[in-house]
PDB file of N, CA and C in Angstrom:
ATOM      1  N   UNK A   1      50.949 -71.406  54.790  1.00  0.00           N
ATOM      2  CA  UNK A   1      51.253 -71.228  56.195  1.00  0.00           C
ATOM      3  C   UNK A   1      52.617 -71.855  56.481  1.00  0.00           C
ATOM      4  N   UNK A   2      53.535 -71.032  57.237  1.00  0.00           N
ATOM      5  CA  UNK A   2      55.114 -71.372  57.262  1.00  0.00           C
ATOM      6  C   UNK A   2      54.708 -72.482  58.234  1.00  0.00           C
ATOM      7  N   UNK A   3      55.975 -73.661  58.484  1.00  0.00           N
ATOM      8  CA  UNK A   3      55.897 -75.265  59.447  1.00  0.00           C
ATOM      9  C   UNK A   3      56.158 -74.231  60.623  1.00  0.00           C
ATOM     10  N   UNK A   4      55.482 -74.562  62.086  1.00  0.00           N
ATOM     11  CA  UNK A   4      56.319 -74.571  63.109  1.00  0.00           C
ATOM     12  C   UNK A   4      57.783 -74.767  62.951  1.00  0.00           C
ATOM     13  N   UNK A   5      58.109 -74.202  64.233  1.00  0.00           N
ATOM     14  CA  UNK A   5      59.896 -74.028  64.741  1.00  0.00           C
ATOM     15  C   UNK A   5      60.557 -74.543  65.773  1.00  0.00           C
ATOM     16  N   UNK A   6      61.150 -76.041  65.595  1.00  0.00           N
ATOM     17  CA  UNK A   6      61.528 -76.325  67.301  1.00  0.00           C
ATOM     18  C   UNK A   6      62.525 -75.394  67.740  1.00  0.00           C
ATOM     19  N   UNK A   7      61.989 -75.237  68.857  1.00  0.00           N
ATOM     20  CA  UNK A   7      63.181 -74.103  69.515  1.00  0.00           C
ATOM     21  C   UNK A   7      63.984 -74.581  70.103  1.00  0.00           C
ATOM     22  N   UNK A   8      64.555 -76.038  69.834  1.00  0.00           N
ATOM     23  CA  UNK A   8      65.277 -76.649  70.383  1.00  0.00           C
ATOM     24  C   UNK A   8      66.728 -76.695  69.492  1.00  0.00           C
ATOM     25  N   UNK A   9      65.960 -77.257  68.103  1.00  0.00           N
ATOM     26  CA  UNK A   9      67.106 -76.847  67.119  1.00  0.00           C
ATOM     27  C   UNK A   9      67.154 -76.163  65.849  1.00  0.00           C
ATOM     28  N   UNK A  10      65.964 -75.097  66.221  1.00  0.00           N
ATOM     29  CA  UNK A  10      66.063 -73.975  64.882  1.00  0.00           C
ATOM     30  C   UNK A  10      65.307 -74.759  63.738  1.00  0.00           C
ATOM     31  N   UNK A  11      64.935 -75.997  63.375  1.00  0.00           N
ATOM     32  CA  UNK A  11      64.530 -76.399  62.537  1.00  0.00           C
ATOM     33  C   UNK A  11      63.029 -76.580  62.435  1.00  0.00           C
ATOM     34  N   UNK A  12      62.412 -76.506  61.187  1.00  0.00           N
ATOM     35  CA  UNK A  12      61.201 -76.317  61.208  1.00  0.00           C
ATOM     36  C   UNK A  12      60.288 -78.136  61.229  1.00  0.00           C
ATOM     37  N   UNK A  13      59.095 -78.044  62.442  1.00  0.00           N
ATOM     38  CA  UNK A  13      58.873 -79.214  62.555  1.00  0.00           C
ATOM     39  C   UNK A  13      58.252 -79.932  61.415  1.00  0.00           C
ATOM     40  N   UNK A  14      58.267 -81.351  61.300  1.00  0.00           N
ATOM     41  CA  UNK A  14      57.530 -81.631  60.406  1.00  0.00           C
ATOM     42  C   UNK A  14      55.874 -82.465  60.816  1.00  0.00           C
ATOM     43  N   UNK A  15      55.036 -81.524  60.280  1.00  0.00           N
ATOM     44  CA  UNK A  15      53.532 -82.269  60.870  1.00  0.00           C
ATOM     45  C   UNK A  15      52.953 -83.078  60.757  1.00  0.00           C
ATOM     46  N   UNK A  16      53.841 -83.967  59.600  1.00  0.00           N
ATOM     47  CA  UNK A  16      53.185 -85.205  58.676  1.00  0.00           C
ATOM     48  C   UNK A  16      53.747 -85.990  59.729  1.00  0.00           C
ATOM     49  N   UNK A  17      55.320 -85.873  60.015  1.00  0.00           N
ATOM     50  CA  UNK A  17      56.209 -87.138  61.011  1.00  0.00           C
ATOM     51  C   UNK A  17      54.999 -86.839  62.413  1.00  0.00           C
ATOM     52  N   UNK A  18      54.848 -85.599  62.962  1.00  0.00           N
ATOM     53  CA  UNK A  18      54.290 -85.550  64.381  1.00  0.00           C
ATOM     54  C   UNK A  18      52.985 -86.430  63.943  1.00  0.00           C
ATOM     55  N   UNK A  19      52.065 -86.305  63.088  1.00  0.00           N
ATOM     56  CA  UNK A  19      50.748 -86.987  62.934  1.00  0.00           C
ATOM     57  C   UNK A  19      50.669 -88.307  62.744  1.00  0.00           C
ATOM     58  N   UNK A  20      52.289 -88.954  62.397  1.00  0.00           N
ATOM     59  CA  UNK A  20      52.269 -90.570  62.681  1.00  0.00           C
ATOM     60  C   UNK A  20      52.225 -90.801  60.836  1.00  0.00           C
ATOM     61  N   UNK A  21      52.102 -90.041  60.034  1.00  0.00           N
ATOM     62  CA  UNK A  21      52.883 -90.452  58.738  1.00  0.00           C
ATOM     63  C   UNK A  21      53.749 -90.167  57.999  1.00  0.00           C
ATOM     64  N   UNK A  22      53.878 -91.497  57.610  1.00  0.00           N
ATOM     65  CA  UNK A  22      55.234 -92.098  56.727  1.00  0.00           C
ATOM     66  C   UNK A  22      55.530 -90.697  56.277  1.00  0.00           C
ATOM     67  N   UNK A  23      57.384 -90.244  55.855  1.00  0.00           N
ATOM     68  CA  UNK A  23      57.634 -89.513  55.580  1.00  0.00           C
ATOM     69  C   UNK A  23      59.190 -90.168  54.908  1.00  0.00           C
ATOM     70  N   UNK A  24      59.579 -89.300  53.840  1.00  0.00           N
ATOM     71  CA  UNK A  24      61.021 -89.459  53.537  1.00  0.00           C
ATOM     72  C   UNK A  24      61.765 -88.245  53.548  1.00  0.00           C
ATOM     73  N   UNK A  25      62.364 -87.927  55.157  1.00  0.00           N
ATOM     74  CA  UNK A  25      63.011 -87.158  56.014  1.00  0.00           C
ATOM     75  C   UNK A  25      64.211 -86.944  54.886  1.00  0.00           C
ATOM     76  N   UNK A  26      64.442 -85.276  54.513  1.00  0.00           N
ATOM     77  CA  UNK A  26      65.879 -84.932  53.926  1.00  0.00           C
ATOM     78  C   UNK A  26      67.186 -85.066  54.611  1.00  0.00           C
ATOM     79  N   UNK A  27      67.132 -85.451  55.979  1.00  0.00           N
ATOM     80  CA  UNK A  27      68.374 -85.772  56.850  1.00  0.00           C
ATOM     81  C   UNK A  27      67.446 -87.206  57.577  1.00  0.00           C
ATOM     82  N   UNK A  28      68.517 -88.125  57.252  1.00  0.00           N
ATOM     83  CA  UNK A  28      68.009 -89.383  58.250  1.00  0.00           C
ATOM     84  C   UNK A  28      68.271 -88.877  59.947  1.00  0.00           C
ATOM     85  N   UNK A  29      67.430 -89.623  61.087  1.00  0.00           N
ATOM     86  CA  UNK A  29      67.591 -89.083  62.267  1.00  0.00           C
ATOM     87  C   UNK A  29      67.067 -90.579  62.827  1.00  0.00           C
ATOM     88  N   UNK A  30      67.975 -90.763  64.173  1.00  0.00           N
ATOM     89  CA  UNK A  30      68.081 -91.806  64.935  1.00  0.00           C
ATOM     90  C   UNK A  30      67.119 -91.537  66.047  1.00  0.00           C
ATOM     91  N   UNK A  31      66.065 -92.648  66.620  1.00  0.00           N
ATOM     92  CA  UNK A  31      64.827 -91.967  67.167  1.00  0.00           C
ATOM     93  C   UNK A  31      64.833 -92.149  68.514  1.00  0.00           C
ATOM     94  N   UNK A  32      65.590 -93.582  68.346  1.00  0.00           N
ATOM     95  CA  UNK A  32      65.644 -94.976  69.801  1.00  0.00           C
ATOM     96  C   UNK A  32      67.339 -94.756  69.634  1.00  0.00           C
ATOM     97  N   UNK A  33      67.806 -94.896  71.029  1.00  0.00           N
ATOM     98  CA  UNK A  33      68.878 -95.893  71.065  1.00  0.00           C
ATOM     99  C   UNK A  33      69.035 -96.282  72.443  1.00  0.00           C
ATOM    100  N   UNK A  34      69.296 -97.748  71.738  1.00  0.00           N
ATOM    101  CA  UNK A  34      69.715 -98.383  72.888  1.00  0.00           C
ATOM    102  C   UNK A  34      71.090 -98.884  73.406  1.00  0.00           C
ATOM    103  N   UNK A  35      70.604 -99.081  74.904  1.00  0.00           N
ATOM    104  CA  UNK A  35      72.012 -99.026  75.546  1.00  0.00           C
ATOM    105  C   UNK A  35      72.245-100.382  76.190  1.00  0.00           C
ATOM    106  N   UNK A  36      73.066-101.615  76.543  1.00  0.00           N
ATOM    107  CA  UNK A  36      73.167-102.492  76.955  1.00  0.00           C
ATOM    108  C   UNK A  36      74.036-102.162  78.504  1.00  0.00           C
ATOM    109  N   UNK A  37      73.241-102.845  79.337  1.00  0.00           N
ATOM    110  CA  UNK A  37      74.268-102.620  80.682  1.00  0.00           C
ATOM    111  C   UNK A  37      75.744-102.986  80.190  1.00  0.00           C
ATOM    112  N   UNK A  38      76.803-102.524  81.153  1.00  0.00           N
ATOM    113  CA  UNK A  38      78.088-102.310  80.828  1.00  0.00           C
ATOM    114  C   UNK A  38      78.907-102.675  82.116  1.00  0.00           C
ATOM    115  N   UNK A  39      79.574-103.207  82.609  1.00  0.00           N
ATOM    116  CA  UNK A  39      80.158-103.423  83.651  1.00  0.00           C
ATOM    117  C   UNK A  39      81.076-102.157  84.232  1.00  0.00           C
ATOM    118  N   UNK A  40      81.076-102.060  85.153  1.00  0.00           N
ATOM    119  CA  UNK A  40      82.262-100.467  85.702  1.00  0.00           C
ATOM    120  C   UNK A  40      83.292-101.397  86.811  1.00  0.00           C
ATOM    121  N   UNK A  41      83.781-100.769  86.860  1.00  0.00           N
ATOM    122  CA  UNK A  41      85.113-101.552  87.779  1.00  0.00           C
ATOM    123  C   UNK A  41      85.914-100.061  88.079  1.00  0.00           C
ATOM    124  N   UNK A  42      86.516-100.295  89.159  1.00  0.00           N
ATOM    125  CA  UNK A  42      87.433 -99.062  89.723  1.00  0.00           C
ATOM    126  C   UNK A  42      88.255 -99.872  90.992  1.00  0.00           C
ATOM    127  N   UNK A  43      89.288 -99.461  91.514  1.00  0.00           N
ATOM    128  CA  UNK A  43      89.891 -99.786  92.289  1.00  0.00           C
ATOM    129  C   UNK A  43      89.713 -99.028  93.740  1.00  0.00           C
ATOM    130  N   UNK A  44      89.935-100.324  94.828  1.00  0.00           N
ATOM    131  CA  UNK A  44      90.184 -99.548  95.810  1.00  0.00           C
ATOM    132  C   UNK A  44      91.191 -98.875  96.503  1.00  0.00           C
ATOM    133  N   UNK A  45      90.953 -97.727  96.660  1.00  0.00           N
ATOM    134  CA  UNK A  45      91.689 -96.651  96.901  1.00  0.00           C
ATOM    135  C   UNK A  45      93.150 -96.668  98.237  1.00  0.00           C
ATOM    136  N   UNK A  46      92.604 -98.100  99.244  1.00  0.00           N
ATOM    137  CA  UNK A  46      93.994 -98.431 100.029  1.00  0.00           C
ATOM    138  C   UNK A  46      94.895 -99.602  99.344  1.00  0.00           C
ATOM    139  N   UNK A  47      94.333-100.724  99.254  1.00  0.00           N
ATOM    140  CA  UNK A  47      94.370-101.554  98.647  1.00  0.00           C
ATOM    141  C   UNK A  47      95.070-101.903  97.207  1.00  0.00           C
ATOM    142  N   UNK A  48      94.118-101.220  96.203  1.00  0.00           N
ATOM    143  CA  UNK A  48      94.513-101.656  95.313  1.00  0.00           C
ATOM    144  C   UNK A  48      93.531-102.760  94.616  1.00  0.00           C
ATOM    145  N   UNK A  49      92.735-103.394  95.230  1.00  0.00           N
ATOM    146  CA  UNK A  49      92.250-104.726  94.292  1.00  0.00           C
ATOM    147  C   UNK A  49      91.011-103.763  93.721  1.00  0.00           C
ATOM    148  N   UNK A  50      90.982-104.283  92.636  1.00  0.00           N
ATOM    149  CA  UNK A  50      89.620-104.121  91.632  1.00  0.00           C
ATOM    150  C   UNK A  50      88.633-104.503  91.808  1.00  0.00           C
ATOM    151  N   UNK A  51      87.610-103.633  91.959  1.00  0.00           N
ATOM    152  CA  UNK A  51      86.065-104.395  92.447  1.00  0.00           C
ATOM    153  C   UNK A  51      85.261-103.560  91.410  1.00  0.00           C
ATOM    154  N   UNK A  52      84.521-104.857  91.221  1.00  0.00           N
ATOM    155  CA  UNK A  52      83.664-104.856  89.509  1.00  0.00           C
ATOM    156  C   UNK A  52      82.380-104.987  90.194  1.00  0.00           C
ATOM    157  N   UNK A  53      81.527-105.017  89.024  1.00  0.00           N
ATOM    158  CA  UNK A  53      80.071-105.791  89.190  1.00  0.00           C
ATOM    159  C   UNK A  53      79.231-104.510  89.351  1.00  0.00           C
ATOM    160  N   UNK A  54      79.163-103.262  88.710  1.00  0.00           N
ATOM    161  CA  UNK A  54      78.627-102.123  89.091  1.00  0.00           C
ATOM    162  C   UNK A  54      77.892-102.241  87.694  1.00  0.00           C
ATOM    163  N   UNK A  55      76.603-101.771  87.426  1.00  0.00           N
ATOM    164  CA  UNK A  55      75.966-101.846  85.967  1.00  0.00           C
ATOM    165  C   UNK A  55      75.347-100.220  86.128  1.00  0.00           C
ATOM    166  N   UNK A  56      75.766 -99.320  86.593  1.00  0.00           N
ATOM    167  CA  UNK A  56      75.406 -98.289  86.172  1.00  0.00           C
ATOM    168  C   UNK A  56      76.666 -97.211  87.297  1.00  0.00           C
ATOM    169  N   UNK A  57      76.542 -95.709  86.687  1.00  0.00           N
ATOM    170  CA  UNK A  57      77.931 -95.422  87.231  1.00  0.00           C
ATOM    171  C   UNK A  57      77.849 -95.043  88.529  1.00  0.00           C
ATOM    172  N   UNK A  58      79.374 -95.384  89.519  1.00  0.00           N
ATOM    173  CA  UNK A  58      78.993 -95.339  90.703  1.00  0.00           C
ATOM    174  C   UNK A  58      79.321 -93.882  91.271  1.00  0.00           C
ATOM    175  N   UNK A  59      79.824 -93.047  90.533  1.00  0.00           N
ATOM    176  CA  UNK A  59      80.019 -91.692  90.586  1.00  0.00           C
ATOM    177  C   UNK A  59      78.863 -90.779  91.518  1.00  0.00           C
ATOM    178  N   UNK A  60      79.569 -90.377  93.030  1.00  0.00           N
ATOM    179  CA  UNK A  60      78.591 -89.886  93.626  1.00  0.00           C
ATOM    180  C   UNK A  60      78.126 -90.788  94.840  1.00  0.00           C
ATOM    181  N   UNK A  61      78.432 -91.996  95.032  1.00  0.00           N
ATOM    182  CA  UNK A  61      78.751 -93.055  96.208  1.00  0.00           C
ATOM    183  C   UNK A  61      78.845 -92.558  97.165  1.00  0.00           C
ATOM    184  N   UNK A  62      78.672 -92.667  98.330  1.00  0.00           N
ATOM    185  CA  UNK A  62      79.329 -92.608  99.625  1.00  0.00           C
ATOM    186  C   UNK A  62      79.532 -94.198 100.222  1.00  0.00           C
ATOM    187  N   UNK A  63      79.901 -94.087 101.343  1.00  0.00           N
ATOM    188  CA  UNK A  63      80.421 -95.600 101.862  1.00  0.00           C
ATOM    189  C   UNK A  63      80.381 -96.981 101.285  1.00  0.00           C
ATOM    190  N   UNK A  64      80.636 -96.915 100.340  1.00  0.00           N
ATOM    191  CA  UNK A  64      81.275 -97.938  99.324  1.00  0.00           C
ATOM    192  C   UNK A  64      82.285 -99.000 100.102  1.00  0.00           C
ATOM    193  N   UNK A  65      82.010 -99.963 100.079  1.00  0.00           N
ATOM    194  CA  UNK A  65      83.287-100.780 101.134  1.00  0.00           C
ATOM    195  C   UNK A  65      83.801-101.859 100.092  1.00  0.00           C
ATOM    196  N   UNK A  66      85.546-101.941 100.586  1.00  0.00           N
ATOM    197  CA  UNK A  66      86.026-102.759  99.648  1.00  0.00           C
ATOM    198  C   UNK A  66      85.862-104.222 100.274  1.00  0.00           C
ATOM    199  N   UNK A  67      85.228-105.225  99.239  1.00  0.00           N
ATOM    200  CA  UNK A  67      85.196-106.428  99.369  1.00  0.00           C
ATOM    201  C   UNK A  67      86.671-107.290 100.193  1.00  0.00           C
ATOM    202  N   UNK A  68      87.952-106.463  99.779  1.00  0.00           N
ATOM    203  CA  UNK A  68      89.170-107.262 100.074  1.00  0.00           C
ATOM    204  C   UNK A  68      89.500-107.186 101.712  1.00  0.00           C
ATOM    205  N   UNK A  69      89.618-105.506 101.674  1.00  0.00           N
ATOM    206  CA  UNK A  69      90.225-105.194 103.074  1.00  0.00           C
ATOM    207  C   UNK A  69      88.884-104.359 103.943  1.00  0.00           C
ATOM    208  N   UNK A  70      87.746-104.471 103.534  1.00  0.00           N
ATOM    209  CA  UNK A  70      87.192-103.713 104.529  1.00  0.00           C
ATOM    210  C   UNK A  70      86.888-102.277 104.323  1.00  0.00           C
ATOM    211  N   UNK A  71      87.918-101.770 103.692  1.00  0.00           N
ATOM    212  CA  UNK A  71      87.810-100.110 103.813  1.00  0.00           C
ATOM    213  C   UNK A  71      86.480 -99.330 103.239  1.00  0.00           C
ATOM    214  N   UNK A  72      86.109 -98.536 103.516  1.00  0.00           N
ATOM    215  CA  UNK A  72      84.910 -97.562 103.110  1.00  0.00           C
ATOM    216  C   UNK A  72      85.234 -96.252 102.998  1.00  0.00           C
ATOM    217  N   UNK A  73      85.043 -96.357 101.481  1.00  0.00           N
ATOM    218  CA  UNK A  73      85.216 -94.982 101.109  1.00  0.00           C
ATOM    219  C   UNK A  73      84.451 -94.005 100.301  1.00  0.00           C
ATOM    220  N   UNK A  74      84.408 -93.202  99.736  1.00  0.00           N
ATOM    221  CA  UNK A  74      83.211 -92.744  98.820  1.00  0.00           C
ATOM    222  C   UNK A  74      83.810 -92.448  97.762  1.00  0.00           C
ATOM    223  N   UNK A  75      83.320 -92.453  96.742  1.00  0.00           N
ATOM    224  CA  UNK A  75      83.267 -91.965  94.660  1.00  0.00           C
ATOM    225  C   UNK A  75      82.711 -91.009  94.737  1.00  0.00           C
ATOM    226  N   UNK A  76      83.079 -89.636  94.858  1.00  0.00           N
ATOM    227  CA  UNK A  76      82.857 -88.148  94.341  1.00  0.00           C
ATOM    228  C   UNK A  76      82.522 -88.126  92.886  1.00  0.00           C
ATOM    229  N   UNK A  77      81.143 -87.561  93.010  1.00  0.00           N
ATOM    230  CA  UNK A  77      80.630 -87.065  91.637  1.00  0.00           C
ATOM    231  C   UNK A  77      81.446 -86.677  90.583  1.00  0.00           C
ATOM    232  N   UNK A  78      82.913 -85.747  91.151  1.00  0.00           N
ATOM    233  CA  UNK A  78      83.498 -85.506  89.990  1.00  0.00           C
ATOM    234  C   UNK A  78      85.035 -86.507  89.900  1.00  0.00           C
ATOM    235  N   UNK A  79      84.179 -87.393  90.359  1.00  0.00           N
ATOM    236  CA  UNK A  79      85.627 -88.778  89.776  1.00  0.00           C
ATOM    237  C   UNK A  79      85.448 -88.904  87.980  1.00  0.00           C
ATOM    238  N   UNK A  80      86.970 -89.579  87.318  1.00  0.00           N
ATOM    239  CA  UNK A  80      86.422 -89.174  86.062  1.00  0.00           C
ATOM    240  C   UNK A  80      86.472 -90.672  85.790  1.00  0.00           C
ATOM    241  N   UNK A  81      85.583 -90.342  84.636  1.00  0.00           N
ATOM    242  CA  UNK A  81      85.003 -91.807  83.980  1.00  0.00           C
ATOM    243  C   UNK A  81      85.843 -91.906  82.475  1.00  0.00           C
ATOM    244  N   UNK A  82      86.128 -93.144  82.744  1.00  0.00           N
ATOM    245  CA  UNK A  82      87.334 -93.714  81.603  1.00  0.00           C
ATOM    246  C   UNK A  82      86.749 -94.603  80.682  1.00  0.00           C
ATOM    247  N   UNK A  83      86.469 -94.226  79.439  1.00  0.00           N
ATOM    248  CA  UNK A  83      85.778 -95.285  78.674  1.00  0.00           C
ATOM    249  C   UNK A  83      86.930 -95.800  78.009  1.00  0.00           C
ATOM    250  N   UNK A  84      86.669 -97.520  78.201  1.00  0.00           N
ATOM    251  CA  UNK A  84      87.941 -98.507  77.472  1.00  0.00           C
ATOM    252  C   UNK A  84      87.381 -99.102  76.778  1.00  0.00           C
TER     253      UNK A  84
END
C-alpha cells in the first residue's frame, strides 16, 4: 500500500513519525523553533527621537504617541521592517 501524500509539500507522509516512533528521517527537519522577544524601535515621525521598548511589531498602530513631543501618529501596516 503506497504512504499517504501531504498536499502541502508533495511528499509522502511518514506513519511511523505520525504514530510517535523513533525514525531515521532521509532529510533532517526542524520541528520547534524558537523565538526570543526582540526589541523594535522606530522614530518619531516630527521629532525625530527614537522610541523603543516594543516586543512585538508595531506595524498597523494607530495613535501611537511620542514620549518626547506629544505627537500621535499611526504605523501603517505596510511600513517596512528593517532587520539589523
Amino acid at each position: 500500500m503506497p504512504s499517504p501524500i501531504d498536499t502541502m509539500t508533495a511528499r509522502p507522509i511518514d506513519t511511523e513519525a505520525s504514530a510517535g516512533k523513533a525514525i531515521t528521517p532521509s532529510r533532517l527537519c526542524v520541528m520547534h523553533v524558537r523565538v526570543e522577544p526582540a526589541q523594535v524601535w522606530f522614530d518619531c515621525p516630527r521629532c525625530g527621537v527614537e522610541l523603543e521598548g516594543y516586543y512585538s511589531d508595531p506595524r498597523g498602530q494607530t495613535d501611537v504617541a511620542c514620549e518626547d513631543c506629544g505627537t500621535v501618529f499611526d504605523i501603517p501596516s505596510s511600513a517596512s521592517l528593517v532587520i539589523t
